[in-house]
C-alpha atoms as a PDB file:
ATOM      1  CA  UNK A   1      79.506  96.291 127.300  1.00  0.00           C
ATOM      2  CA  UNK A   2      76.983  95.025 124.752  1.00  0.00           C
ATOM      3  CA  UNK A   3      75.365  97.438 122.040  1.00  0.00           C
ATOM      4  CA  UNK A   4      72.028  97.554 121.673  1.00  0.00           C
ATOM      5  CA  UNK A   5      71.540  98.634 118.158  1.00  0.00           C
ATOM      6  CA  UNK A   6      74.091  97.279 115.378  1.00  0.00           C
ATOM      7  CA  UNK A   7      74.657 100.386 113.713  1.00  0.00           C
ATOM      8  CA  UNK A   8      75.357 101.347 117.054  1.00  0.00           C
ATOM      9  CA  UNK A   9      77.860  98.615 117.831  1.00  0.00           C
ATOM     10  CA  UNK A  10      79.494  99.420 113.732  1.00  0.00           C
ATOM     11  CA  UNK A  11      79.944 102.778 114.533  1.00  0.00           C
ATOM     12  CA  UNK A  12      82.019 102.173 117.733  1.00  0.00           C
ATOM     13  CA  UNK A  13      84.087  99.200 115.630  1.00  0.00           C
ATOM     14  CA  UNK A  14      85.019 101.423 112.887  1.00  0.00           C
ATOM     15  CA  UNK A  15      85.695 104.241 115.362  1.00  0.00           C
ATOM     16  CA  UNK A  16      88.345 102.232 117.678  1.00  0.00           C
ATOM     17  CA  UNK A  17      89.625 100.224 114.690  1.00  0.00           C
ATOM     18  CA  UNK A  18      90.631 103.120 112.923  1.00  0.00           C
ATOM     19  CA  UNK A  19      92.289 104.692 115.783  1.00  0.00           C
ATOM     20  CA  UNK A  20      94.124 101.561 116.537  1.00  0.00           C
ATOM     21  CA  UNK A  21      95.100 101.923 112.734  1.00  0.00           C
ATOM     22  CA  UNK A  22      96.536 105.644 112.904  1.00  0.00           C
ATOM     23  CA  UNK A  23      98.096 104.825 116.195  1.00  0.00           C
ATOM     24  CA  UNK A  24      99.789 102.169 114.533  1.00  0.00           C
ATOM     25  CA  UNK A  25     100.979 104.065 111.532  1.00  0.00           C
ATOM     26  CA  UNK A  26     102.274 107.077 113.413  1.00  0.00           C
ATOM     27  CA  UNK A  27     104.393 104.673 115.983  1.00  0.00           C
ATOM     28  CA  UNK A  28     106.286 103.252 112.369  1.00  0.00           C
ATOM     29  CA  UNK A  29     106.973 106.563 111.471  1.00  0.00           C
ATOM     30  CA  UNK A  30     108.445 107.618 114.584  1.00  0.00           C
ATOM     31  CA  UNK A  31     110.273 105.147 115.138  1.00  0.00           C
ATOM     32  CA  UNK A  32     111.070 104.313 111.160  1.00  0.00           C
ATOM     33  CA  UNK A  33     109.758 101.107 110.907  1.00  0.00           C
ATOM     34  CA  UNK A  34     109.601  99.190 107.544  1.00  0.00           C
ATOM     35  CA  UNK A  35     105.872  98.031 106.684  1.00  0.00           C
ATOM     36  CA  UNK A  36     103.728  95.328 109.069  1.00  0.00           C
ATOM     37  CA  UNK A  37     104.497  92.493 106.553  1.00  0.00           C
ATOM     38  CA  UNK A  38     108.443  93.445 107.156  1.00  0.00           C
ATOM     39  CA  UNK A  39     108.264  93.139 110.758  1.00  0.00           C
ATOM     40  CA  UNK A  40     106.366  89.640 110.595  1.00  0.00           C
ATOM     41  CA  UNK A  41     108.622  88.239 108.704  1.00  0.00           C
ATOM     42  CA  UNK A  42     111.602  89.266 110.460  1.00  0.00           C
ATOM     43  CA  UNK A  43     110.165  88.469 113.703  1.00  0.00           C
ATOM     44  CA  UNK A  44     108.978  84.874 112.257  1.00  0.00           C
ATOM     45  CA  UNK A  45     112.703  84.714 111.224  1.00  0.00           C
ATOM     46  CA  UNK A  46     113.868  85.573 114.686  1.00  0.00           C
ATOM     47  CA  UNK A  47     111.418  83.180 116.078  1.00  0.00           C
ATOM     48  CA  UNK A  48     112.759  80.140 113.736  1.00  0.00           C
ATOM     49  CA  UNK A  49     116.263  80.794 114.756  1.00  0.00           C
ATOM     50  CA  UNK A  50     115.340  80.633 118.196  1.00  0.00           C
ATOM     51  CA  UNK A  51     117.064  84.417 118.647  1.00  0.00           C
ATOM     52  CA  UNK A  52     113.320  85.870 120.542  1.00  0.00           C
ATOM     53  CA  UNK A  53     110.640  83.953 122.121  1.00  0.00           C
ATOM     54  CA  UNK A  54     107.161  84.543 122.054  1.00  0.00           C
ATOM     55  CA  UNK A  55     104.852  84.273 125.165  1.00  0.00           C
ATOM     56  CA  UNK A  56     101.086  85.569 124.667  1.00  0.00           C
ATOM     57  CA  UNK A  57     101.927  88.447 122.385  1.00  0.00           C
ATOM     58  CA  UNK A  58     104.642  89.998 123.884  1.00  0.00           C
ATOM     59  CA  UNK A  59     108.152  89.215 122.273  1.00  0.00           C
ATOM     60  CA  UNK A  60     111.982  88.957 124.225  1.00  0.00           C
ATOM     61  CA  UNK A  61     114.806  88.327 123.452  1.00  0.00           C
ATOM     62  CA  UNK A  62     116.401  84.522 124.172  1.00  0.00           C
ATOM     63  CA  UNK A  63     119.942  85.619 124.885  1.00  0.00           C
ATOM     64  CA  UNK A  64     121.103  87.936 127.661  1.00  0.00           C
ATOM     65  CA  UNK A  65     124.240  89.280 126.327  1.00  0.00           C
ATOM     66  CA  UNK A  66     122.581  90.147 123.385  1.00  0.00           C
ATOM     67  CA  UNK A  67     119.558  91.898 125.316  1.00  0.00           C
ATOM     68  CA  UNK A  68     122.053  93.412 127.279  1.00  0.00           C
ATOM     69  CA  UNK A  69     124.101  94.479 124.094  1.00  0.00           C
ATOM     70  CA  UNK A  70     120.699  95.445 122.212  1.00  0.00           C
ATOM     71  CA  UNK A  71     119.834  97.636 125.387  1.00  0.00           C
ATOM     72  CA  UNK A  72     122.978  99.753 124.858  1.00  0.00           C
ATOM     73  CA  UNK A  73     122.818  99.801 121.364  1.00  0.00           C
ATOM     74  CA  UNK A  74     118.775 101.073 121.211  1.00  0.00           C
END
């Protein structure tokens, strides 16, 4: 869907972006999650140490005994 008018189209940007944003925020909370910049670089650790693998966004974990042990532990 294509605006017509750019204030239009700005509106609707600012409107979904910031509801992304407060989504975002209330899922760390409720789940007590560190800041965004924590979480990248722990999942760039993971990444480097070949413990999760990353296929088009989505994250899992390399090793089945410890997905299986991670399922059981969260």
């Amino acid at each position: 869907m294509r605006c017509v008018k750019s204030a239009t189209c700005f509106a609707q940007y600012v409107l979904r972006n910031s509801f992304c944003a407060i989504r975002f925020f209330l899922y760390l909370k409720r789940h007590n999650l560190p800041s965004t910049s924590t979480i990248r670089t722990a999942l760039k650790a993971l990444l480097d140490k070949e413990m999760i693998l990353e296929n088009r966004g989505a994250y899992s974990v390399y090793n089945r005994f410890m997905s299986m042990w991670l399922a059981t532990r969260f």
